[in-house]
Protein backbone atom coordinates (compact mmCIF):
# COMPACT_ATOMS: atom_id res chain seq x y z
CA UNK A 1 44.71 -19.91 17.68
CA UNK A 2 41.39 -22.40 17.30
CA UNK A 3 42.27 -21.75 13.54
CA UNK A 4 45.59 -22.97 13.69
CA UNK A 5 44.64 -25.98 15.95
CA UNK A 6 42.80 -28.18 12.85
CA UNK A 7 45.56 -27.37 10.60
CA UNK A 8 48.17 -28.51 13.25
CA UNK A 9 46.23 -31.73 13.62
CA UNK A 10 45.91 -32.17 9.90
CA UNK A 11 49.81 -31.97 9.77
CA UNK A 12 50.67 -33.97 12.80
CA UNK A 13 48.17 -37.29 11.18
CA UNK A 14 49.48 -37.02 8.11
CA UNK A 15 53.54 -37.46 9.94
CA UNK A 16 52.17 -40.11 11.60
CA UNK A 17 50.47 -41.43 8.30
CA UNK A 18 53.95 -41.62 6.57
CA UNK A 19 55.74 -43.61 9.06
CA UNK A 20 52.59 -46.32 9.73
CA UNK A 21 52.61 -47.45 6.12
CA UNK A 22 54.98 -49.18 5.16
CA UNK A 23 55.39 -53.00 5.18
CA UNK A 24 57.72 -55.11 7.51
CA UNK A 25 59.03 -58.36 6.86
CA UNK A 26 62.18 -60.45 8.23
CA UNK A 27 62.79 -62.45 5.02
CA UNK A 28 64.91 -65.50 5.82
CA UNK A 29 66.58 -68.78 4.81
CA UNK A 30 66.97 -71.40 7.75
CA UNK A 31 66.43 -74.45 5.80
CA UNK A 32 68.89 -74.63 2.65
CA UNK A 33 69.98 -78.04 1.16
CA UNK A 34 73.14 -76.33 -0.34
CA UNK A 35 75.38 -73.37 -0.07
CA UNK A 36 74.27 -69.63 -0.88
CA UNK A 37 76.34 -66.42 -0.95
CA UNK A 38 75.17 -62.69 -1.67
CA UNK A 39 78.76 -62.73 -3.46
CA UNK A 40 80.10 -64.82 -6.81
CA UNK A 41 82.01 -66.78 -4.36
CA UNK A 42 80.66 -70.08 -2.81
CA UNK A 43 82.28 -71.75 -0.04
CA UNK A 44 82.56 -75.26 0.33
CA UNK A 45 82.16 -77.48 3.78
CA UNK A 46 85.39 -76.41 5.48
CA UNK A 47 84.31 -72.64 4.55
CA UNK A 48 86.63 -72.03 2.48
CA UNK A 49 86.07 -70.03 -0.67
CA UNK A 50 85.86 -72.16 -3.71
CA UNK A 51 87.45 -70.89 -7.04
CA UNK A 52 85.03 -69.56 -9.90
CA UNK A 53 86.72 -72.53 -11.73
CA UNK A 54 85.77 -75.15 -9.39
CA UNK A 55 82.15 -75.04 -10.42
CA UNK A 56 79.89 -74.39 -13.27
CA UNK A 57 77.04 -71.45 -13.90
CA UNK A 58 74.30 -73.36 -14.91
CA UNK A 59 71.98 -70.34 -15.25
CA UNK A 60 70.36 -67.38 -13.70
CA UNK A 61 66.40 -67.52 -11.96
CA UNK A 62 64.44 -64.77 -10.82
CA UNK A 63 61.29 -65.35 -9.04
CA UNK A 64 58.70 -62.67 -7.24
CA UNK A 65 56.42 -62.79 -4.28
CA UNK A 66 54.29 -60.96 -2.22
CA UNK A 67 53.70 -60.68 2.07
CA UNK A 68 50.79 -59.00 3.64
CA UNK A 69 51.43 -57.29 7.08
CA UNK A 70 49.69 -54.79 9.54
CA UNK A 71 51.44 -51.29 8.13
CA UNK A 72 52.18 -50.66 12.08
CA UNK A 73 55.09 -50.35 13.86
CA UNK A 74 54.29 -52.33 17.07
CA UNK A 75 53.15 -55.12 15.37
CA UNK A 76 54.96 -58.29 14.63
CA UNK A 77 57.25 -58.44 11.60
CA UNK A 78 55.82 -61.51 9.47
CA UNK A 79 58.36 -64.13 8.88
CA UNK A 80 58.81 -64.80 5.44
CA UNK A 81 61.25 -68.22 4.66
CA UNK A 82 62.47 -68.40 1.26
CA UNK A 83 64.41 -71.81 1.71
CA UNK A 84 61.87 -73.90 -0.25
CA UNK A 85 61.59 -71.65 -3.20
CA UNK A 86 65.75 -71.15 -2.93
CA UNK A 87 65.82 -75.47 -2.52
CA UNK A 88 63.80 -75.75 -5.42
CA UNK A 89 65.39 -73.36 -7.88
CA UNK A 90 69.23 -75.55 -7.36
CA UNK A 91 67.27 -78.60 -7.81
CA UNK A 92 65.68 -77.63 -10.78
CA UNK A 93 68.55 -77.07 -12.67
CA UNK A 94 70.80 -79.46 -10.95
CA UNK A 95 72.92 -77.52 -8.74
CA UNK A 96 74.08 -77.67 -5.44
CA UNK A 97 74.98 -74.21 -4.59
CA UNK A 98 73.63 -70.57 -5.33
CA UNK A 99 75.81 -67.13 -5.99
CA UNK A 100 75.11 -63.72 -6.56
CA UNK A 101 71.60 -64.01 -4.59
CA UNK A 102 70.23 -60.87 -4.10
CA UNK A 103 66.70 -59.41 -2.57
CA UNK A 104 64.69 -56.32 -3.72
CA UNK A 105 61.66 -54.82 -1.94
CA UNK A 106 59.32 -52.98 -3.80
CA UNK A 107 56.22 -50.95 -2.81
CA UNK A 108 52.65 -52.10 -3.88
CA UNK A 109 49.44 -49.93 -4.94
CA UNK A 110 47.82 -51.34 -2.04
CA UNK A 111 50.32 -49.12 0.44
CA UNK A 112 49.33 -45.87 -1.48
CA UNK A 113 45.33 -46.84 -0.73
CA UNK A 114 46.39 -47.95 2.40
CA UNK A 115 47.92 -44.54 3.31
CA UNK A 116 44.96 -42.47 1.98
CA UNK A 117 42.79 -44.35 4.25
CA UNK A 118 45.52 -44.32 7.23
CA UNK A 119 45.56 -40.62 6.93
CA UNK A 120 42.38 -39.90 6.86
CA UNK A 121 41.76 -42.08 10.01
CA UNK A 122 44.88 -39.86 11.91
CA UNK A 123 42.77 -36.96 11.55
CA UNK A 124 39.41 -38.50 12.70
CA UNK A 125 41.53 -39.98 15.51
CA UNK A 126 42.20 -36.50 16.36
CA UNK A 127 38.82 -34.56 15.63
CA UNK A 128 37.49 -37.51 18.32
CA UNK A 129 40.03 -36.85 20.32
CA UNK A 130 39.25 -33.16 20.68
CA UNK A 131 35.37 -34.43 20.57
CA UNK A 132 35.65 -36.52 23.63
CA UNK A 133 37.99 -33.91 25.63
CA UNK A 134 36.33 -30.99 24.64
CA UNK A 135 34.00 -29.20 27.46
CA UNK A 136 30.87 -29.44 25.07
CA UNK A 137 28.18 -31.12 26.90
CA UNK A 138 26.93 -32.89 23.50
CA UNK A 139 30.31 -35.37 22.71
CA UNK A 140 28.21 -37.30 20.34
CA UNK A 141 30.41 -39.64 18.39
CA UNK A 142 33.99 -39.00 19.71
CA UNK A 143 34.33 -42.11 21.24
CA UNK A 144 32.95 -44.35 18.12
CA UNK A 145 35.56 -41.87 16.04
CA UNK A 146 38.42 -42.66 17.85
CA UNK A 147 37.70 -46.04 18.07
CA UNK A 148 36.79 -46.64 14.48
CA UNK A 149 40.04 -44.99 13.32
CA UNK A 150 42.18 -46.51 15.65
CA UNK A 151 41.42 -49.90 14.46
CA UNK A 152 41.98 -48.35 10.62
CA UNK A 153 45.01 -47.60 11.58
CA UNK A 154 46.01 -51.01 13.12
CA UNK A 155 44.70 -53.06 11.44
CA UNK A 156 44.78 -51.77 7.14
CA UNK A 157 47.12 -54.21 5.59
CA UNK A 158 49.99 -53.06 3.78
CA UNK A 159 52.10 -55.37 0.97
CA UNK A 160 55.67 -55.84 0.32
CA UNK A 161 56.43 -57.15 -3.58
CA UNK A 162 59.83 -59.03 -3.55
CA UNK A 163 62.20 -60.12 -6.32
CA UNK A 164 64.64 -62.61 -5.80
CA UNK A 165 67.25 -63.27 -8.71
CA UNK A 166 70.45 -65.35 -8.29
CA UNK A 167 72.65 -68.28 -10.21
CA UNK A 168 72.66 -71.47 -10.02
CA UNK A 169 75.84 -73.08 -9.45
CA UNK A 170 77.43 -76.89 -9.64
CA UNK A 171 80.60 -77.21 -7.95
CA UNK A 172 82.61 -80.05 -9.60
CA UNK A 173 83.64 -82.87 -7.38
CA UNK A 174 87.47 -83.16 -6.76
CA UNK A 175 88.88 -86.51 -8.09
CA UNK A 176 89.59 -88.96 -5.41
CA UNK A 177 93.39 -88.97 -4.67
């Protein structure tokens, strides 16, 4: 059974590797100038949908960036607020309205370091675990184990890469009646 008991632990850390590894973000878009949809439709002021013939593609954009977070699950979600960048792109090309807007998350290298490391500090988390509750007189360095590894595992960053990729769109002005 005292075999099994290390190889248990080994398993267990790297679980709890796997789901304290991945990054977190709440993208959002509070501050837009103009009108965006996820769709090819754009609606106008009285939320109605406008018709594809009602306003002009005046070209695609795609533009990438990157958050850092803590790769835990207690901790805050950083707020990431694309309404600049999303502002800037209509201007740019003279729009005032964006369509087919769409997000993609992507992992980084740094989350497959950061896991290696993360792991490795689940099972010293555990060996000074067993250290400091063990009935061995000598519990040299179960204490500075646990502690060192739990702040590894709070506190290794992890990165979330982000594409963004939409149109630009001009909606003609009705005539005046």
């Amino acid at each position: 059974m005292k075999s099994l008991l290390p190889i248990l632990a080994v398993f267990v850390s790297l679980i709890f590797t796997g789901c304290y590894t991945g990054s977190q973000f709440t993208i959002e878009a509070k501050h837009l100038d103009q009108p965006v949809s996820l769709t090819t439709s754009i609606h106008n002021a009285d939320a109605q949908i406008v018709d594809s013939s009602a306003y002009d593609n005046l070209g695609r954009f795609s533009m990438s960036f990157t958050g850092w977070s803590l790769g835990w699950p207690l901790s805050p979600n950083p707020r990431i607020d694309i309404s600049r960048e999303l502002n800037a792109m209509a201007k740019t090309k003279n729009g005032n309205g964006i369509t087919g807007l769409s997000l993609q998350a992507a992992n980084s290298p740094v989350n497959g370091l950061s896991m290696v490391f993360k792991g490795f500090a689940w099972i010293c988390l555990v060996v000074g675990a067993a250290i400091l509750v063990s009935n061995d007189q000598d519990k040299a360095g179960g204490a500075e184990l646990v502690a060192g590894s739990a702040a590894a595992i709070l506190f290794l960053p992890t990165v979330g890469n982000f594409t963004l990729d939409g149109t630009v769109v001009r909606v003609k002005e009705k005539p005046p009646p």
